[in-house]
PDB file of N, CA and C in Angstrom:
ATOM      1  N   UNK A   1      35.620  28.103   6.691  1.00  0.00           N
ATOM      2  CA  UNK A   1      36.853  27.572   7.177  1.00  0.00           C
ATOM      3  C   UNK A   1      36.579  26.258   7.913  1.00  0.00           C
ATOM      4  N   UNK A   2      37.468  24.983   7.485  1.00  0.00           N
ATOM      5  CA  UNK A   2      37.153  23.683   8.604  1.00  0.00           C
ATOM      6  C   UNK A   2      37.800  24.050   9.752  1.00  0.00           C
ATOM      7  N   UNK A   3      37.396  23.118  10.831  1.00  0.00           N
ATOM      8  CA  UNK A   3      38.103  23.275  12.222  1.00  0.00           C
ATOM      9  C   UNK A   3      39.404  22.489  12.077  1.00  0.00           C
ATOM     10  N   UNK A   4      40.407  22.769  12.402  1.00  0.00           N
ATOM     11  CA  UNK A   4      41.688  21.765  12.408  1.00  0.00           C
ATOM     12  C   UNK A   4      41.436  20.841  13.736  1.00  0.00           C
ATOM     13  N   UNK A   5      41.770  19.324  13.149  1.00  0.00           N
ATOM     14  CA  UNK A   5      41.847  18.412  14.483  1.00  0.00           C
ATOM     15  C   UNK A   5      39.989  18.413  14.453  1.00  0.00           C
ATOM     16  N   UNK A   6      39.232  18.359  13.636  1.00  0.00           N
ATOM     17  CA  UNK A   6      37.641  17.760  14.278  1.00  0.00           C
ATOM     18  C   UNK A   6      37.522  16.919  13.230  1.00  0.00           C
ATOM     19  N   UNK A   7      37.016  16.098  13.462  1.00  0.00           N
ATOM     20  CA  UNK A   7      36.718  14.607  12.685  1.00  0.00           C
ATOM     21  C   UNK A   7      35.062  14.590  13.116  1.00  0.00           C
ATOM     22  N   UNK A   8      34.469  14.729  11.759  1.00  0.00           N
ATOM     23  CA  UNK A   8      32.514  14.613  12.057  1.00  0.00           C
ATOM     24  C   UNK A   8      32.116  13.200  11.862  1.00  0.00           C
ATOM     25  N   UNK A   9      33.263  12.317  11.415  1.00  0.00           N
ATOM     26  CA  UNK A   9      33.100  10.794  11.201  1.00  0.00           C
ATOM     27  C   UNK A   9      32.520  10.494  13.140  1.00  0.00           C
ATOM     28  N   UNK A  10      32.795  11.254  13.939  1.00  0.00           N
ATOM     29  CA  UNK A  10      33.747  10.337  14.970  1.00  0.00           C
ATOM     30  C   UNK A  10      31.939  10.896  16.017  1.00  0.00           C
ATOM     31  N   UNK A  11      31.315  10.160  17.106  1.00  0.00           N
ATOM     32  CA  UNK A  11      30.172  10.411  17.341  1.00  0.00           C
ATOM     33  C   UNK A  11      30.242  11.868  18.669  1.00  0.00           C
ATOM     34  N   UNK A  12      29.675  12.312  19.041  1.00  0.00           N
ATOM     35  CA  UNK A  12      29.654  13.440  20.069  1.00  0.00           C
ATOM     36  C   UNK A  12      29.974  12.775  21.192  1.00  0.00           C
ATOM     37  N   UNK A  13      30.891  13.105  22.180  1.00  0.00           N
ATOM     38  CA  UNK A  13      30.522  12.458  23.709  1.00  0.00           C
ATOM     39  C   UNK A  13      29.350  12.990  24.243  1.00  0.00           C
ATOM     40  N   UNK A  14      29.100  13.968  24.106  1.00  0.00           N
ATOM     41  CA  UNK A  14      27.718  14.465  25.355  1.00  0.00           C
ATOM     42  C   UNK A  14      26.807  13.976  24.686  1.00  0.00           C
ATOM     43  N   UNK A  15      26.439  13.528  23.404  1.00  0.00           N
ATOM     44  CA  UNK A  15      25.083  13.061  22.891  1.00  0.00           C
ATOM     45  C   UNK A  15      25.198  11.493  23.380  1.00  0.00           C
ATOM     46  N   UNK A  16      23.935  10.983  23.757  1.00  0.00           N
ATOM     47  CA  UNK A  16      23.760   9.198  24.092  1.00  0.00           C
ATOM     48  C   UNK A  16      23.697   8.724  22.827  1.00  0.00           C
ATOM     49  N   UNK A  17      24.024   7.736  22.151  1.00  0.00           N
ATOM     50  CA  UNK A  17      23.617   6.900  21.006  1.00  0.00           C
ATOM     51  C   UNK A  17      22.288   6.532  21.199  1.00  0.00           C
ATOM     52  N   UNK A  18      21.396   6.507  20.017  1.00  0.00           N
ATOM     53  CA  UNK A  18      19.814   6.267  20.104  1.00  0.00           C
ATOM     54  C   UNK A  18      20.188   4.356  19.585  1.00  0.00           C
ATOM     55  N   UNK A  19      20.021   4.224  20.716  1.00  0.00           N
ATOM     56  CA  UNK A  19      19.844   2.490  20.622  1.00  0.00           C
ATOM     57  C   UNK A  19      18.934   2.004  21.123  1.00  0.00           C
ATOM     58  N   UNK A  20      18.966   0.425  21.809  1.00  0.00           N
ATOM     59  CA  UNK A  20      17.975  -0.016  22.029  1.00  0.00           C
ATOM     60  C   UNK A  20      17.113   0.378  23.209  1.00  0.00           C
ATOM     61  N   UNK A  21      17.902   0.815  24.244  1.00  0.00           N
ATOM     62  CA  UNK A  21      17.398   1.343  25.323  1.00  0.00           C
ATOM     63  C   UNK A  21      16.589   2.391  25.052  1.00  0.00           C
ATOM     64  N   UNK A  22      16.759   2.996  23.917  1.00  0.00           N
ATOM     65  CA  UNK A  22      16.250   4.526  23.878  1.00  0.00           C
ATOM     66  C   UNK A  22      15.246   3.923  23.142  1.00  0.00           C
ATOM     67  N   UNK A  23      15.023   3.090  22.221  1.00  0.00           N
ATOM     68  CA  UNK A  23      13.483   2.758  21.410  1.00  0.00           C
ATOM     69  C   UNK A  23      13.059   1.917  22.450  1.00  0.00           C
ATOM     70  N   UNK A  24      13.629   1.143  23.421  1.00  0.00           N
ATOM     71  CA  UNK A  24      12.660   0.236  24.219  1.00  0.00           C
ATOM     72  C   UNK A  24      11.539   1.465  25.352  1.00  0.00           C
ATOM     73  N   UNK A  25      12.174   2.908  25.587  1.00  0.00           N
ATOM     74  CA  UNK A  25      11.044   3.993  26.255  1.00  0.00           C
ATOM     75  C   UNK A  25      10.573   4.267  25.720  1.00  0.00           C
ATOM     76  N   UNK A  26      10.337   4.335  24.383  1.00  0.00           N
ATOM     77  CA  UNK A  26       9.177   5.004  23.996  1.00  0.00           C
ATOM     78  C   UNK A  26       7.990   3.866  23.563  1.00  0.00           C
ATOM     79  N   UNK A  27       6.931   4.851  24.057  1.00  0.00           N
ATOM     80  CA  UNK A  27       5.797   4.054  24.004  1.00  0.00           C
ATOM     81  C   UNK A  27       5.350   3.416  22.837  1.00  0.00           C
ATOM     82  N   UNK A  28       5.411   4.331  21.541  1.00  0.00           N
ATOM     83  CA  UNK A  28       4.831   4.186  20.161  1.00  0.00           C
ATOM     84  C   UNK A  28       5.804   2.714  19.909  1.00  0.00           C
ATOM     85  N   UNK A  29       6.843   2.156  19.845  1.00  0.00           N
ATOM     86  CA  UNK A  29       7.530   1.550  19.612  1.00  0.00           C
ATOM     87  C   UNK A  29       6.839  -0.185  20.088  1.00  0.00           C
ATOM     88  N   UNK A  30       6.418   0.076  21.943  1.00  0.00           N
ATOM     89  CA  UNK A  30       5.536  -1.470  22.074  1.00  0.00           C
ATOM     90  C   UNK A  30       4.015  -1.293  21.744  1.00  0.00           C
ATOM     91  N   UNK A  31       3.603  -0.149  21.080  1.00  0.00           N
ATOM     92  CA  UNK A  31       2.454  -0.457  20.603  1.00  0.00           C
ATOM     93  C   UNK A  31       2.274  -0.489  19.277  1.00  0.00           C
ATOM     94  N   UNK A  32       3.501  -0.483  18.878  1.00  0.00           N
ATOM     95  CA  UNK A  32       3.785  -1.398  17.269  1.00  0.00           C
ATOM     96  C   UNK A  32       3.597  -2.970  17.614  1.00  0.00           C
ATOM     97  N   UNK A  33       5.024  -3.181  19.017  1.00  0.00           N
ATOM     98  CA  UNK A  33       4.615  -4.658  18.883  1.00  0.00           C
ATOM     99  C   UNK A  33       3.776  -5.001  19.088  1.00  0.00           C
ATOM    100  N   UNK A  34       2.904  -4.583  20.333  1.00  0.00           N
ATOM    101  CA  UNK A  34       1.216  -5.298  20.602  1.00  0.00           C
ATOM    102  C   UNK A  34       1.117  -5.307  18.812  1.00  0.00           C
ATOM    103  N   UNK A  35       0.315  -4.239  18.088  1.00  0.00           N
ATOM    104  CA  UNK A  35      -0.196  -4.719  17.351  1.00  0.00           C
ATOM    105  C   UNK A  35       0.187  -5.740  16.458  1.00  0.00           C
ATOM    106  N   UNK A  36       1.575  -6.024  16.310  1.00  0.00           N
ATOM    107  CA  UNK A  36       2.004  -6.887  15.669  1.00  0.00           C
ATOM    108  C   UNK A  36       1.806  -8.632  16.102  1.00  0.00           C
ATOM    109  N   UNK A  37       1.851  -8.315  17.243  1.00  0.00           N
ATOM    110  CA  UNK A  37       1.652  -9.373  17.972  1.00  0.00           C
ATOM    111  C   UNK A  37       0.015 -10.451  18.169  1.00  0.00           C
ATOM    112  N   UNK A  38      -0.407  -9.109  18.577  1.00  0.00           N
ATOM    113  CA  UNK A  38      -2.142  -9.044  18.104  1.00  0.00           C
ATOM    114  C   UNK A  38      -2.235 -10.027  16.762  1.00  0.00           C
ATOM    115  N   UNK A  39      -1.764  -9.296  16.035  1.00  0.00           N
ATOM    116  CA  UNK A  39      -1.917  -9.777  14.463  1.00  0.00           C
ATOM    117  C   UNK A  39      -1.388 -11.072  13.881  1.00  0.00           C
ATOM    118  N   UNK A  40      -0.029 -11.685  14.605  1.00  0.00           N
ATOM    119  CA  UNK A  40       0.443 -13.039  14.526  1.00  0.00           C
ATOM    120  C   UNK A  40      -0.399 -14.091  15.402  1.00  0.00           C
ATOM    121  N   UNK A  41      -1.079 -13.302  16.466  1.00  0.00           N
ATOM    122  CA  UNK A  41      -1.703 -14.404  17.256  1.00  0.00           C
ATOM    123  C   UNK A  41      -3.174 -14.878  16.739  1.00  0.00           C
ATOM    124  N   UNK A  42      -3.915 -13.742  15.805  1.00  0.00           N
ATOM    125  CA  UNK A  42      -4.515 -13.933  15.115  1.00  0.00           C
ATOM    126  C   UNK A  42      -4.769 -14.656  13.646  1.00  0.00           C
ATOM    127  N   UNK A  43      -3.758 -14.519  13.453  1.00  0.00           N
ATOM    128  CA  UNK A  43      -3.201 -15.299  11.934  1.00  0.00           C
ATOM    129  C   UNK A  43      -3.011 -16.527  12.406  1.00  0.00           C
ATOM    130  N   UNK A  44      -2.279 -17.023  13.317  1.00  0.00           N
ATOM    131  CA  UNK A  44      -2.128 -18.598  13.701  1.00  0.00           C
ATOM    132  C   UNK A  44      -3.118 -18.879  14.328  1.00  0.00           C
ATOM    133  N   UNK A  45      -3.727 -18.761  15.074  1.00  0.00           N
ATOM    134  CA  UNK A  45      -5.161 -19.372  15.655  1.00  0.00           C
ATOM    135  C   UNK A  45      -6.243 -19.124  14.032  1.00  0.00           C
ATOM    136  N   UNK A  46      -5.888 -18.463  13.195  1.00  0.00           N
ATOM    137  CA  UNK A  46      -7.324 -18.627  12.499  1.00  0.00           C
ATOM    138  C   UNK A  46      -6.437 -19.845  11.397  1.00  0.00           C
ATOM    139  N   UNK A  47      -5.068 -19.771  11.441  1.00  0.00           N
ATOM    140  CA  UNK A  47      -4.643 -20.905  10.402  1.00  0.00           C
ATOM    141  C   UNK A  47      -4.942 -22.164  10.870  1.00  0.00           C
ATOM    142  N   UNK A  48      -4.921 -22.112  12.457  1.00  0.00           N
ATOM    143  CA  UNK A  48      -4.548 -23.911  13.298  1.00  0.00           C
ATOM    144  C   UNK A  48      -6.446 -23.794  13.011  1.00  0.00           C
ATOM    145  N   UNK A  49      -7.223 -23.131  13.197  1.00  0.00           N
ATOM    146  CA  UNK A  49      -8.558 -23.779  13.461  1.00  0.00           C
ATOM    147  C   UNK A  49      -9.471 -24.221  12.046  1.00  0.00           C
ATOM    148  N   UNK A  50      -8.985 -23.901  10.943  1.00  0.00           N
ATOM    149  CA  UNK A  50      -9.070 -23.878   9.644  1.00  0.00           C
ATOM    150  C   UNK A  50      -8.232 -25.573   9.279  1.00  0.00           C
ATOM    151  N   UNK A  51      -6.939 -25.827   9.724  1.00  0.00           N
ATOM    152  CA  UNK A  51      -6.625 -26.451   9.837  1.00  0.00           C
ATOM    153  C   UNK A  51      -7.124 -28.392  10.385  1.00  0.00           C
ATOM    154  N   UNK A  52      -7.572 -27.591  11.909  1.00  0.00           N
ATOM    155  CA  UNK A  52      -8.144 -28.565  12.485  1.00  0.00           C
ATOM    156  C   UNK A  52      -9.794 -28.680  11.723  1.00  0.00           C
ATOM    157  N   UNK A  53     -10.421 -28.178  11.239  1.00  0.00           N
ATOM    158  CA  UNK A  53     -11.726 -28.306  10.560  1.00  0.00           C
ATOM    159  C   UNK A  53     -11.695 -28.646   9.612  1.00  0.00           C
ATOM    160  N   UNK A  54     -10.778 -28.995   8.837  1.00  0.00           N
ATOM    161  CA  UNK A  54     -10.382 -29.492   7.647  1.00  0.00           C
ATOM    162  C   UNK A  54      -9.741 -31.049   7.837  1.00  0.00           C
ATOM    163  N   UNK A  55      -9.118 -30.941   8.890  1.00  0.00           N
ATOM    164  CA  UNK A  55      -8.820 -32.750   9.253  1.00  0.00           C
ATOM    165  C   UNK A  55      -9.937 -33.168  10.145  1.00  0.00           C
ATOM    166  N   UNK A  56     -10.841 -32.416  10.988  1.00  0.00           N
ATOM    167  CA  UNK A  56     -11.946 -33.415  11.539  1.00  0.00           C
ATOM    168  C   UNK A  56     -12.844 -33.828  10.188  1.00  0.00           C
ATOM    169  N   UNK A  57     -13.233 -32.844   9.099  1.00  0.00           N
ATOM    170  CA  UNK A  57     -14.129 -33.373   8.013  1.00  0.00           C
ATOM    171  C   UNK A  57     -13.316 -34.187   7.401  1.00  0.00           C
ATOM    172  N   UNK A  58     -12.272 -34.097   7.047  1.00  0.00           N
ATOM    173  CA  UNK A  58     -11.572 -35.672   6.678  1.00  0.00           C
ATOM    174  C   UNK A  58     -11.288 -37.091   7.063  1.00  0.00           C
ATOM    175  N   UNK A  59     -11.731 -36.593   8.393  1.00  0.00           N
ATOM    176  CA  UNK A  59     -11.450 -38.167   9.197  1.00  0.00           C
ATOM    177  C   UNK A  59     -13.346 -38.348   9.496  1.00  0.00           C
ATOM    178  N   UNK A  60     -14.173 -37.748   9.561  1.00  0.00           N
ATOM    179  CA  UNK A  60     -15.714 -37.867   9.381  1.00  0.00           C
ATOM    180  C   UNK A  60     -16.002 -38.398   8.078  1.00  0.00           C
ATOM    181  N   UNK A  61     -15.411 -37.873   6.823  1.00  0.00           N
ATOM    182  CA  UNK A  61     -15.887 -37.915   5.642  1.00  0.00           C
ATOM    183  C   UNK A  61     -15.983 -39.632   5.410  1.00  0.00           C
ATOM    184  N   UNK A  62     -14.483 -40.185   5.886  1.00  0.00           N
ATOM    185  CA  UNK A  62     -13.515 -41.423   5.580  1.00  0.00           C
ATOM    186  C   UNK A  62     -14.637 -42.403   6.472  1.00  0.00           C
TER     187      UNK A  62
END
């Protein structure tokens, strides 16, 4: 039997919505970003120094 008058479209009041507040406590969540972060800061320092070693032998070579 449905309930008359309940709509399951519609969200719970006593439950909190899992938003940002709720992924910004948990831990697993900033130790995604460290590593992500880790990993961009690594990727651009090994692109800029690859970079720069490639224009000092060009301006040595010249």
């Amino acid at each position: 039997m449905t309930g008359a008058g309940v709509d399951d479209d519609e969200a719970a009041e006593d439950v909190p919505a899992a938003g940002w507040r709720a992924a910004a406590r948990d831990r697993r969540v900033w130790a995604i970003l460290a590593v992500v972060a880790f990993l961009l800061v690594c990727c651009c320092s090994t692109a800029a120094g690859t970079l720069l070693a490639l224009s000092a032998g060009l301006f040595t070579a010249g």
